[in-house]
C-alpha atoms as a PDB file:
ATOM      1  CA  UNK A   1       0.000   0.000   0.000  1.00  0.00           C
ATOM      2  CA  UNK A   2       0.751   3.267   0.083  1.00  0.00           C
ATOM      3  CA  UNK A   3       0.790   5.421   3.195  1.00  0.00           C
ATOM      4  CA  UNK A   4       0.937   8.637   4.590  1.00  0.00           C
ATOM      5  CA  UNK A   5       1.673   8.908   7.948  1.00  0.00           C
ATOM      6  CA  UNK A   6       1.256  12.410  10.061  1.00  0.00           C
ATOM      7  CA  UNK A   7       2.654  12.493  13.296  1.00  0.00           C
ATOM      8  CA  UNK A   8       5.509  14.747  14.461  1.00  0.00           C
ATOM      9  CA  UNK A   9       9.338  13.720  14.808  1.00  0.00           C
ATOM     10  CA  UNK A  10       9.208  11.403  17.469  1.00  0.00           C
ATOM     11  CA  UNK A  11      10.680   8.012  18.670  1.00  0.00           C
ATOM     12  CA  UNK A  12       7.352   6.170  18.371  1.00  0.00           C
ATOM     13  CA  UNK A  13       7.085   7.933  14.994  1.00  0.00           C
ATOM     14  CA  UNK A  14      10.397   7.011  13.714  1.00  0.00           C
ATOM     15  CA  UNK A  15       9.181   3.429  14.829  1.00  0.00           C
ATOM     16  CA  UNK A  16       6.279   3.450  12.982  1.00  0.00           C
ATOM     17  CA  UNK A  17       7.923   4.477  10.013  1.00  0.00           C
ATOM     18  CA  UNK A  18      10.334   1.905  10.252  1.00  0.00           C
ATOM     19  CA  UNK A  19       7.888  -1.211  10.900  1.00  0.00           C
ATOM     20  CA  UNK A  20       5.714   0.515   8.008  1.00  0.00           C
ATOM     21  CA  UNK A  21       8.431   0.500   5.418  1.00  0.00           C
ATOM     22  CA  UNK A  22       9.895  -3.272   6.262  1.00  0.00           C
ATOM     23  CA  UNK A  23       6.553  -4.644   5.663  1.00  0.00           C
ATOM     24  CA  UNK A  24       6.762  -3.464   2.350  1.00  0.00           C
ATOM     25  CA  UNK A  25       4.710  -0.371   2.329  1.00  0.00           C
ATOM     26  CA  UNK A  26       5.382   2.674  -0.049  1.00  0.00           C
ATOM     27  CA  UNK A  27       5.770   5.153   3.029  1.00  0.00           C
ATOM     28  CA  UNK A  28       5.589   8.845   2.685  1.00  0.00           C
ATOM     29  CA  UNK A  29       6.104  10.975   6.704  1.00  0.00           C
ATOM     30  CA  UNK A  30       5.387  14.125   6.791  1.00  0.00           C
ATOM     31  CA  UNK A  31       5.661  15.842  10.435  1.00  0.00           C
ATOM     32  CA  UNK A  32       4.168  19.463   9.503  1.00  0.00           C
ATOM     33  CA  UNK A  33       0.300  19.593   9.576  1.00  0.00           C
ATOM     34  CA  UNK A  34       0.013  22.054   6.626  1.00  0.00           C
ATOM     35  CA  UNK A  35       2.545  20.211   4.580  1.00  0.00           C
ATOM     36  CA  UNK A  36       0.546  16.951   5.270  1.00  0.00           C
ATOM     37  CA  UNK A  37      -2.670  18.559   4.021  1.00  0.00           C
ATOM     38  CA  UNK A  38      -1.382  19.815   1.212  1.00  0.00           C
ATOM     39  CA  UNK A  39       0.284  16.087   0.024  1.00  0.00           C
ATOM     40  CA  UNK A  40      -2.755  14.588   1.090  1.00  0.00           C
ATOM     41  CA  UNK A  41      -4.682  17.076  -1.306  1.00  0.00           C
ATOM     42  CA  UNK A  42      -1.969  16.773  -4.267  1.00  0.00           C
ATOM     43  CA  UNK A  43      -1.138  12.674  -4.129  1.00  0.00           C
ATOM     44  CA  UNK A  44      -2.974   9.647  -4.137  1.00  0.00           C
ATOM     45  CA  UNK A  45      -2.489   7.091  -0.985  1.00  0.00           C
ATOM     46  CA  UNK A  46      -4.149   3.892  -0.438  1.00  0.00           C
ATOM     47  CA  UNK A  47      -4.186   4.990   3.647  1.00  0.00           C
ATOM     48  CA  UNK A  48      -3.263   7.722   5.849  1.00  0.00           C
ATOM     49  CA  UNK A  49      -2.934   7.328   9.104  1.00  0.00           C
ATOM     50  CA  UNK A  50      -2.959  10.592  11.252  1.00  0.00           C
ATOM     51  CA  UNK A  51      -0.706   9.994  14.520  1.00  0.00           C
ATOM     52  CA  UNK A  52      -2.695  12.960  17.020  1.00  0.00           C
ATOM     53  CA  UNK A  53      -0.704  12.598  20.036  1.00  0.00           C
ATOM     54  CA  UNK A  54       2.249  13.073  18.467  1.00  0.00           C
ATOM     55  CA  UNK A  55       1.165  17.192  17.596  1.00  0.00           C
ATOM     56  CA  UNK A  56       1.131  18.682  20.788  1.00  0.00           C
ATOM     57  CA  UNK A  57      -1.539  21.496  19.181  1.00  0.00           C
ATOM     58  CA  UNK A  58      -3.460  18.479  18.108  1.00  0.00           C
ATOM     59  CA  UNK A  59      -4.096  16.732  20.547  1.00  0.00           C
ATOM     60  CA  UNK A  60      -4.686  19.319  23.290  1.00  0.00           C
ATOM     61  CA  UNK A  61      -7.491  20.754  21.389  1.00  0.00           C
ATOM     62  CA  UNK A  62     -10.351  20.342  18.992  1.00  0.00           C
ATOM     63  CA  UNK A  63      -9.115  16.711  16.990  1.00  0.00           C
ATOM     64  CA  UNK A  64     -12.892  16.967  15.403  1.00  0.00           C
ATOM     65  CA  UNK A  65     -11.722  20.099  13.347  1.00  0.00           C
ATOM     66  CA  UNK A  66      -8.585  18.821  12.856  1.00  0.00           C
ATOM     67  CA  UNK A  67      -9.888  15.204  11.167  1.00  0.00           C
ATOM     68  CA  UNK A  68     -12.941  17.198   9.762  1.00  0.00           C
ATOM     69  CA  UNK A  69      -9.981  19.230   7.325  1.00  0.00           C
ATOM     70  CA  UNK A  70      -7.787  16.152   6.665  1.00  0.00           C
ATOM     71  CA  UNK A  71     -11.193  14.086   5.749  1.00  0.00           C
ATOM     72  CA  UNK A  72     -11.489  16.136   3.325  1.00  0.00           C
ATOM     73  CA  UNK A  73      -8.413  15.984   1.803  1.00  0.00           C
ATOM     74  CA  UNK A  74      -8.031  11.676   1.405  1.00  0.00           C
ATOM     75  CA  UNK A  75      -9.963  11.274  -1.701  1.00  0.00           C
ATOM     76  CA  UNK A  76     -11.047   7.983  -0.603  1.00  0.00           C
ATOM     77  CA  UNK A  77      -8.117   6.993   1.250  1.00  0.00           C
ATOM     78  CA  UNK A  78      -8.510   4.151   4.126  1.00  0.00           C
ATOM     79  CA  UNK A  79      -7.988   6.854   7.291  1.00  0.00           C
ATOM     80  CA  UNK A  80      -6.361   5.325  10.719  1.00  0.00           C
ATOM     81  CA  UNK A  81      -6.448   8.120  13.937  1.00  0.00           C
ATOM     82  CA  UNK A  82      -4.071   7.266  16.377  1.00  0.00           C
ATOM     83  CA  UNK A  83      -5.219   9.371  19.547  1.00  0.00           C
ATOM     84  CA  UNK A  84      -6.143   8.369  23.392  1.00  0.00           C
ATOM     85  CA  UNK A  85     -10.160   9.665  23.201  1.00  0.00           C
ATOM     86  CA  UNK A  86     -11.929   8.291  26.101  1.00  0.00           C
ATOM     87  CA  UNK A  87     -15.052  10.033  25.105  1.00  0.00           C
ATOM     88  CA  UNK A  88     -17.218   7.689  23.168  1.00  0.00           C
ATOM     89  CA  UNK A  89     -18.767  10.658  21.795  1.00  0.00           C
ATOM     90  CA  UNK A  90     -15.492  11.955  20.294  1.00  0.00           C
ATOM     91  CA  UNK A  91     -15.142   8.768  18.829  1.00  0.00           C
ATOM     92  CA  UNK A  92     -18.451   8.458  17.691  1.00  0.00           C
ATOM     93  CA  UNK A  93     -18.147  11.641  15.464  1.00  0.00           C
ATOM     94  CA  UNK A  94     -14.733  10.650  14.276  1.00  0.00           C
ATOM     95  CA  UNK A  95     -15.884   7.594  12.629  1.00  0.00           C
ATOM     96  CA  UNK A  96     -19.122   9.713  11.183  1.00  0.00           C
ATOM     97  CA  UNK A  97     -16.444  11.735   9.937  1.00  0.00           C
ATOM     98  CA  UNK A  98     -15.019   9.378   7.719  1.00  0.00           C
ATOM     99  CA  UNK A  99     -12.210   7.239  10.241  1.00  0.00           C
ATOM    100  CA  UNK A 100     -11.945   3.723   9.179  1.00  0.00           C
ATOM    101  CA  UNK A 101     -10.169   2.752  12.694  1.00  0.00           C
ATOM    102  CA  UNK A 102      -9.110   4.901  15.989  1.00  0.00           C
ATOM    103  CA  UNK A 103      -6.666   3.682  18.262  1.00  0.00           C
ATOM    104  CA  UNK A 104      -5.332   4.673  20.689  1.00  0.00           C
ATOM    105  CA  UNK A 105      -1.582   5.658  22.000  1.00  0.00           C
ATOM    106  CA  UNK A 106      -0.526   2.127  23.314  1.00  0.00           C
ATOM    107  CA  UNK A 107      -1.532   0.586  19.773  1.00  0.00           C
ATOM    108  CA  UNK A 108      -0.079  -2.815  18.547  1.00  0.00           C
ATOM    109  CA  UNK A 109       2.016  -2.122  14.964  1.00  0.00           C
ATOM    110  CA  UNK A 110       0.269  -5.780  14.254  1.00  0.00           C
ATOM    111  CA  UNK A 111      -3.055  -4.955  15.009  1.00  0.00           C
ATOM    112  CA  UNK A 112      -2.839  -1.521  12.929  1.00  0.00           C
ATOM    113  CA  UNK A 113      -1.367  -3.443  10.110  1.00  0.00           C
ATOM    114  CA  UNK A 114      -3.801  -6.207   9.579  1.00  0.00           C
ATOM    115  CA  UNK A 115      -6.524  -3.537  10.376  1.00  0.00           C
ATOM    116  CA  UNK A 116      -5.164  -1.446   7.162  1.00  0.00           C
ATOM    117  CA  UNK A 117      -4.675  -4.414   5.079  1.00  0.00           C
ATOM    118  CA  UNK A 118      -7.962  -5.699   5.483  1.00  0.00           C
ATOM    119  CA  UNK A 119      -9.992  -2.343   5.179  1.00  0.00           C
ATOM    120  CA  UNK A 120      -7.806  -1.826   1.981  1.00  0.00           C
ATOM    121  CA  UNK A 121      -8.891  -4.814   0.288  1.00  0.00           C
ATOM    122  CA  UNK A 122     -12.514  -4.167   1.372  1.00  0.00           C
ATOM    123  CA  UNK A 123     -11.950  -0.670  -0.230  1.00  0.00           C
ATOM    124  CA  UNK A 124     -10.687  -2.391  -3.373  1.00  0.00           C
ATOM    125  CA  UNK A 125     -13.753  -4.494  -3.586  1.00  0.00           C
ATOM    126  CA  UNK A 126     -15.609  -1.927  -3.452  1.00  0.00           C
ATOM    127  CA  UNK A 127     -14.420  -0.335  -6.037  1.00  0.00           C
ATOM    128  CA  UNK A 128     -13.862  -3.264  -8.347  1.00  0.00           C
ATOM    129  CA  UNK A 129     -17.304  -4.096  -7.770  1.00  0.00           C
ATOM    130  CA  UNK A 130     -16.408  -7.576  -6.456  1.00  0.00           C
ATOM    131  CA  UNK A 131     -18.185  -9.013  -3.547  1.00  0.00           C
ATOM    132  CA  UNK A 132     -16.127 -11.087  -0.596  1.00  0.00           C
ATOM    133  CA  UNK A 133     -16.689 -14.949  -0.891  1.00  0.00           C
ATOM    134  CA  UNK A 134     -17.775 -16.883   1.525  1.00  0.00           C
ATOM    135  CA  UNK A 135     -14.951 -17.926   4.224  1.00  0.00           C
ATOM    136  CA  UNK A 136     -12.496 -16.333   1.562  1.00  0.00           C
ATOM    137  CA  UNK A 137      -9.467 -16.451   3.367  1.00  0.00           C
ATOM    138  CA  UNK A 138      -6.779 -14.896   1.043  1.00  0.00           C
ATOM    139  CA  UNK A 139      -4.742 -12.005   1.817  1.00  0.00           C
ATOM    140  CA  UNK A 140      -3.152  -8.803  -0.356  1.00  0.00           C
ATOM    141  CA  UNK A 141      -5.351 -10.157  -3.201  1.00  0.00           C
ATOM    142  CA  UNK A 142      -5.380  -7.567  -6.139  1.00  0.00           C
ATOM    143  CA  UNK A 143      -7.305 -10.352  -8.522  1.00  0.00           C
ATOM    144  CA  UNK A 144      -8.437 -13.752  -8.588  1.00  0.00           C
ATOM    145  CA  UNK A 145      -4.998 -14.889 -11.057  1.00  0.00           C
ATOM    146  CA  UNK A 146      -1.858 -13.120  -8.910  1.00  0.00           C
ATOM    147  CA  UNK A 147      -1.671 -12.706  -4.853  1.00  0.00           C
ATOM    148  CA  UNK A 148       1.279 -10.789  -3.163  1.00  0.00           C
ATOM    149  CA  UNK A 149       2.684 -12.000   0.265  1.00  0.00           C
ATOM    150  CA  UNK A 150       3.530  -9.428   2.720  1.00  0.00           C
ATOM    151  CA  UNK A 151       4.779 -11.427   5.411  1.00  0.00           C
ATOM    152  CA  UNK A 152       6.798 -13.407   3.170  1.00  0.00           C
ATOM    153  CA  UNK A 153       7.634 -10.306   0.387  1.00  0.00           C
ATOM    154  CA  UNK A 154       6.534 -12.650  -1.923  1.00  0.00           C
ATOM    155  CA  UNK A 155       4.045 -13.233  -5.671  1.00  0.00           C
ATOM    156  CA  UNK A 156       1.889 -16.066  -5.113  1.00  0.00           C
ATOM    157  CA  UNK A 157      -0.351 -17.806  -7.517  1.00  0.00           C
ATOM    158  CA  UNK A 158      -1.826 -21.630  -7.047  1.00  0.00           C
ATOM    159  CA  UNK A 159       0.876 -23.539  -6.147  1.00  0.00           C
ATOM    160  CA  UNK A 160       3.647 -21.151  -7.935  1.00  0.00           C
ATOM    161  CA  UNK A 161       5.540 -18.729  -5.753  1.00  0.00           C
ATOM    162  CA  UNK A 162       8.196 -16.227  -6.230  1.00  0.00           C
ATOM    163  CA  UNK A 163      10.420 -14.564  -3.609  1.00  0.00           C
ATOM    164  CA  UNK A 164      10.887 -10.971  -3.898  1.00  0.00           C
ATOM    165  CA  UNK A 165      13.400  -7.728  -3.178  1.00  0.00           C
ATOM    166  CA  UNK A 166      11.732  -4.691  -1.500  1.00  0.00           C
ATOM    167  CA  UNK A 167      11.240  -2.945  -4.668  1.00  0.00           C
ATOM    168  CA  UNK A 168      10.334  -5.578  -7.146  1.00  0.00           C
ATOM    169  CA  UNK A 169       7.903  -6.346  -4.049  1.00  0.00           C
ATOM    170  CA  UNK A 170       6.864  -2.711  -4.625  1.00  0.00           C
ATOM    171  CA  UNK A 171       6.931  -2.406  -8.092  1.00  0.00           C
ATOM    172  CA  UNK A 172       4.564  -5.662  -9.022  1.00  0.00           C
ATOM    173  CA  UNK A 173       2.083  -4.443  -6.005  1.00  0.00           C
ATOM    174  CA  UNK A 174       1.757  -0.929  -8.036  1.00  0.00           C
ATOM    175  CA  UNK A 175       1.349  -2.773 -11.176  1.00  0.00           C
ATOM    176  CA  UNK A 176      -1.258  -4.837  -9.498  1.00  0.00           C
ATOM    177  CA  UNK A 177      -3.449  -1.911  -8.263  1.00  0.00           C
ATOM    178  CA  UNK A 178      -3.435  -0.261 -11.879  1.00  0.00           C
ATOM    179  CA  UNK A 179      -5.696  -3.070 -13.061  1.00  0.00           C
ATOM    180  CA  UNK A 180      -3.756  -3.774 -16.318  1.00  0.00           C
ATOM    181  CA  UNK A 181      -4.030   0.161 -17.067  1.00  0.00           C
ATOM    182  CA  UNK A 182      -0.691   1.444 -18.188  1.00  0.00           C
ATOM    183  CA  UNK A 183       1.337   2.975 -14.749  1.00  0.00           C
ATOM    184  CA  UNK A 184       3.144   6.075 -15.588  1.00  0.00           C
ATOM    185  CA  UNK A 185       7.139   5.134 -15.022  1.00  0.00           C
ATOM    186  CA  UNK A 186       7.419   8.274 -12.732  1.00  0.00           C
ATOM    187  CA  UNK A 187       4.522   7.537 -10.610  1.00  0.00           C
ATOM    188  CA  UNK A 188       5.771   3.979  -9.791  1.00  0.00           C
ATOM    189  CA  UNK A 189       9.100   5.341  -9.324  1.00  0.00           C
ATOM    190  CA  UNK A 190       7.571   7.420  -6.681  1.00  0.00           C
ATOM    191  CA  UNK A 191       5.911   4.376  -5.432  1.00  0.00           C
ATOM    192  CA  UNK A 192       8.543   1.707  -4.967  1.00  0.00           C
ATOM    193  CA  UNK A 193      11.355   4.221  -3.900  1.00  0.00           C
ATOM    194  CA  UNK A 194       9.313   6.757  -1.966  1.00  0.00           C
ATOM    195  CA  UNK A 195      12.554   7.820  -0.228  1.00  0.00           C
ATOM    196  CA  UNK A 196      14.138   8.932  -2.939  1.00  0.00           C
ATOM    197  CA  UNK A 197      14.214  12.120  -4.877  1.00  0.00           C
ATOM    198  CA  UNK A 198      15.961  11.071  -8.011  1.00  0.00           C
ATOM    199  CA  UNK A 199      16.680   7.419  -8.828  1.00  0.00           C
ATOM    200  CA  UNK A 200      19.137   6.265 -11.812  1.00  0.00           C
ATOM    201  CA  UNK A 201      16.585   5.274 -14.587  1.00  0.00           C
ATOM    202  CA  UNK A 202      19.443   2.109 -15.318  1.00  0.00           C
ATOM    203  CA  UNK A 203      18.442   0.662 -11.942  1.00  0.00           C
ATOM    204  CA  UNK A 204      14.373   0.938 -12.287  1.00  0.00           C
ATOM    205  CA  UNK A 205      15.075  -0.733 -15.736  1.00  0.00           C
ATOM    206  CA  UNK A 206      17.092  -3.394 -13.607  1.00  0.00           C
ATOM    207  CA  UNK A 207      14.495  -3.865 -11.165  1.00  0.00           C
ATOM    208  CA  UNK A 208      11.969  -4.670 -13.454  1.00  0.00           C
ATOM    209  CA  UNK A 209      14.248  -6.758 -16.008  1.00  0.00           C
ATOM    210  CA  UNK A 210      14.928  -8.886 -12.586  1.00  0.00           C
ATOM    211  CA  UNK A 211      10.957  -8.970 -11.709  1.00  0.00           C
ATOM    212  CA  UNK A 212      10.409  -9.843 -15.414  1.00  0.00           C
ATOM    213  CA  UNK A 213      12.637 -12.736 -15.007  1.00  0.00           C
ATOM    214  CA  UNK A 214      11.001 -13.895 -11.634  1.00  0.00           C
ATOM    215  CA  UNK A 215       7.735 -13.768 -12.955  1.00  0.00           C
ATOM    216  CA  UNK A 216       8.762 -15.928 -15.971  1.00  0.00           C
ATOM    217  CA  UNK A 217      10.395 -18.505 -14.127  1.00  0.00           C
ATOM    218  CA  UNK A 218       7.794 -19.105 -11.742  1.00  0.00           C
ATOM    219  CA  UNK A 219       5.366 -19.567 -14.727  1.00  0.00           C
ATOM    220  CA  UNK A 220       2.789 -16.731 -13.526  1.00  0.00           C
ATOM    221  CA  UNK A 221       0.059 -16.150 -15.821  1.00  0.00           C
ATOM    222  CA  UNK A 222       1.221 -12.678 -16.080  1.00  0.00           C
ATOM    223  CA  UNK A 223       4.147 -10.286 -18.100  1.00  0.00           C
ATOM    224  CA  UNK A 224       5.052  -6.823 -17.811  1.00  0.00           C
ATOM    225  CA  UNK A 225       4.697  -4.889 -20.800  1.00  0.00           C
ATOM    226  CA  UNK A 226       6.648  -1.692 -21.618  1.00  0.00           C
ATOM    227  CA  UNK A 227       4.264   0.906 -22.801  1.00  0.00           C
ATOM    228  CA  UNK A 228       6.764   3.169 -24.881  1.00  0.00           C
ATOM    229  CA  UNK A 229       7.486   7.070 -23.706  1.00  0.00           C
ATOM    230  CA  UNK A 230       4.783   6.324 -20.849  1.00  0.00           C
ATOM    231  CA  UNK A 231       5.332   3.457 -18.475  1.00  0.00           C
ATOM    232  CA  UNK A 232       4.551   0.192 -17.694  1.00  0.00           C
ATOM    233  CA  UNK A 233       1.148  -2.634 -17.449  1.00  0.00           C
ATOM    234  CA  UNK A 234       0.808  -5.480 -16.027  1.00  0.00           C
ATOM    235  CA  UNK A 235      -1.025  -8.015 -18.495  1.00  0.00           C
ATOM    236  CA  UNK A 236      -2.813 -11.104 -17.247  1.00  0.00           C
ATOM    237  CA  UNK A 237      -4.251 -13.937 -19.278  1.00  0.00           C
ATOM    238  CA  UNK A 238      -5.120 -17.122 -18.388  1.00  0.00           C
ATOM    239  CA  UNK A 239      -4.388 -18.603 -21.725  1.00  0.00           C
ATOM    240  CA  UNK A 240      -1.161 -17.012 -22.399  1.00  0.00           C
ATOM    241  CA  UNK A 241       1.507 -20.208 -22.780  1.00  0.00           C
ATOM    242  CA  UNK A 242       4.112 -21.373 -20.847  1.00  0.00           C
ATOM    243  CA  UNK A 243       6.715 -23.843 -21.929  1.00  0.00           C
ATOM    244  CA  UNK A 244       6.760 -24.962 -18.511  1.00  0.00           C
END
């Protein structure tokens, strides 16, 4: 996924951004309020979570106004609120708000992260226009042919596997979420190396030459095509043939 956090310079921060980015998420932090607003207005994440206790202004005041103006501002996002709110009430309006999930400042990383993982594929449904099967049981599913792994950073489909680097993790999970649209090269750039200003165009191509080859060898009913002077698309067909 990709995820913005808010929440100011901090230890617990720094922590969260760390456990955030080792299980494979395309993390961008921002620690000024107004900056985060205006990134939240100008990019497209897949969740922000909003870390209140962390702004001292924040949390010592009015939190409704303050997740009333960010609301606003997630264009559909899957929004996390990380605040101690004993009021029920304050909760209450939170969620009417638009918050997904409130927790509070003792918060388990695991819990948060299977609570964004699973409102993110119920937000993908949605959107696809797929309902959940019965007892379905899969996990980071993007489509019924190709799975991604978190826990183990890796592609899964049937019995076929394939164990992946951070960014080829990154790279075939942005592919994924484009729905065999073509993905602009600089917006999965952005994506898989969210740390990084500028990146050497030889090692994106690398990257995906070594995802290319991963994907191949594992026989996955999938390829990446190169969409010249644009980008990249996943293709998927089940009757494509494999000399496997």
């Amino acid at each position: 996924m990709r995820i913005l956090l808010i929440a100011a310079d901090s230890v617990q921060t720094r922590y969260l951004s760390k456990a955030l980015t080792e299980a494979a998420h395309s993390l961008e932090c921002q620690t000024e309020w107004r900056d985060a607003i205006f990134v939240a207005s100008s990019e497209r994440f897949d969740a922000v979570v909003l870390h209140a206790n962390a702004f001292e202004d924040i949390a010592n005041a009015d939190i409704v106004s303050s997740v009333r103006e960010l609301a606003g501002h997630t264009r559909g996002a899957t929004l996390a609120v990380i605040a101690d709110l004993p009021d029920p009430a304050v909760r209450s309006e939170l969620l009417w708000l638009g918050v997904d999930a409130c927790f509070t400042r003792q918060f388990s990383f695991m819990e948060l992260h299977e609570r964004l993982r699973r409102l993110d594929a119920l937000r993908i449904k949605r959107r696809d226009g797929a309902p959940r099967a019965p007892g379905e049981t899969s996990r980071d599913t993007t489509d019924d042919t190709l799975k991604l792994d978190a826990s183990a950073r890796a592609a899964v489909q049937g019995d076929r596997r394939a164990a992946l680097s951070r960014h080829e993790f990154m790279v075939l999970e942005c592919l994924l979420r484009a729905r065999e649209a073509t993905m602009e090269r600089a917006e999965m750039t952005r994506y898989a190396w969210p740390d990084k200003d500028e990146i050497n165009p030889a090692g994106v191509n690398l990257v995906i030459s070594h995802l290319r080859k991963k994907l191949d060898a594992a026989c996955f009913d999938v390829r990446i095509e190169t969409v010249a002077g644009v980008g990249y698309r996943l293709v998927t067909s089940r009757a494509m043939q494999r000399a496997c």
